[in-house]
C-alpha atoms as a PDB file:
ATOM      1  CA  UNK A   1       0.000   0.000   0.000  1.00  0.00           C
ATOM      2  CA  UNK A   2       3.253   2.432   0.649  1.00  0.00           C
ATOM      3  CA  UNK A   3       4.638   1.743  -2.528  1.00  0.00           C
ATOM      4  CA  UNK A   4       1.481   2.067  -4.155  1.00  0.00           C
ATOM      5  CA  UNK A   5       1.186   5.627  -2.546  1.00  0.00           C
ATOM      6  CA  UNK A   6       4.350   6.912  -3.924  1.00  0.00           C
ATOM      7  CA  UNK A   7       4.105   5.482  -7.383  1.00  0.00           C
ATOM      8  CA  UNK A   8       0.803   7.909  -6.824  1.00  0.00           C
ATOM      9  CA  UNK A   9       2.549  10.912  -5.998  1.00  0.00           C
ATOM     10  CA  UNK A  10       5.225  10.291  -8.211  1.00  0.00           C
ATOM     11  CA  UNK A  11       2.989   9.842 -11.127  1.00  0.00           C
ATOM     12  CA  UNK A  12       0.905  13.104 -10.091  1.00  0.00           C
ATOM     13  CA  UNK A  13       3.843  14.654  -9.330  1.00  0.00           C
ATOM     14  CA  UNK A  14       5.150  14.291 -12.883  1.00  0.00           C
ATOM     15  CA  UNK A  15       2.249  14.980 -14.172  1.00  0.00           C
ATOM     16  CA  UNK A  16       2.044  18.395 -12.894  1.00  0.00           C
ATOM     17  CA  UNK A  17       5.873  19.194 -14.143  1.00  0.00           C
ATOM     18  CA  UNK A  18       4.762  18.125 -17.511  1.00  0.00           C
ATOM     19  CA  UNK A  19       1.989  21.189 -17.431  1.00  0.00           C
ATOM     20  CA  UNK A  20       4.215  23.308 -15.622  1.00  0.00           C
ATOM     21  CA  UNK A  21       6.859  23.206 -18.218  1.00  0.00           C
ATOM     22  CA  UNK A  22       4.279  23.347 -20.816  1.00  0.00           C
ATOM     23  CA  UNK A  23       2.474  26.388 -20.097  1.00  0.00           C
ATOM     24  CA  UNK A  24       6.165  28.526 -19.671  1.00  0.00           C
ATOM     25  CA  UNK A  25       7.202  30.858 -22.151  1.00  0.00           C
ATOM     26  CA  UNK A  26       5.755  33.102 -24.771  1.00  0.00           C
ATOM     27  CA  UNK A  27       5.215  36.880 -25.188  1.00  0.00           C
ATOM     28  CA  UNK A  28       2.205  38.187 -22.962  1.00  0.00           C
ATOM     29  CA  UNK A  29      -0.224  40.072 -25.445  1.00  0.00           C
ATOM     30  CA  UNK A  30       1.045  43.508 -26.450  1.00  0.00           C
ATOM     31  CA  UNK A  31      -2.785  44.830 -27.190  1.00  0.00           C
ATOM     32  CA  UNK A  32      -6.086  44.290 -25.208  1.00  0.00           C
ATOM     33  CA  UNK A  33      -6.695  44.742 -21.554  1.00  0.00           C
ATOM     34  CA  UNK A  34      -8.572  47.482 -19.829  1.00  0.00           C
ATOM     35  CA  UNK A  35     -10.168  50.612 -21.514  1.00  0.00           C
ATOM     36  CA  UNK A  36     -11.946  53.088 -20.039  1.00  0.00           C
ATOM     37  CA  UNK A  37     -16.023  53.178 -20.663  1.00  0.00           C
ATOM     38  CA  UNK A  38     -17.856  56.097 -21.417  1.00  0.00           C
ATOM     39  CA  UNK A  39     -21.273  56.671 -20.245  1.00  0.00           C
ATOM     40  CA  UNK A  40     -23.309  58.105 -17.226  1.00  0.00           C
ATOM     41  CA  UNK A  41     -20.955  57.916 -14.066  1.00  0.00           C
ATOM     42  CA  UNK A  42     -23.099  55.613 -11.858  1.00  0.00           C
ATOM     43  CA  UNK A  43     -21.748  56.781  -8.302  1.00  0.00           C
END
């Protein structure tokens, strides 16, 4: 039951590195985000 434990955390374990090292790099987007809205001021 031990063993079968840590082949469970090693297996999660690795699974989780896998979409760490996945999801790393890239260029965040240069365009987008916030924008101001015009309209009534509602305070």
């Amino acid at each position: 039951m031990f063993r079968r434990a840590l082949v469970a955390l090693g297996v999660a374990g690795a699974i989780a590195a896998a979409l760490r090292a996945r999801g790393t790099g890239g260029v965040p987007p240069q365009s987008g985000g916030w924008r101001e809205l015009s309209g009534p001021d509602l305070r």
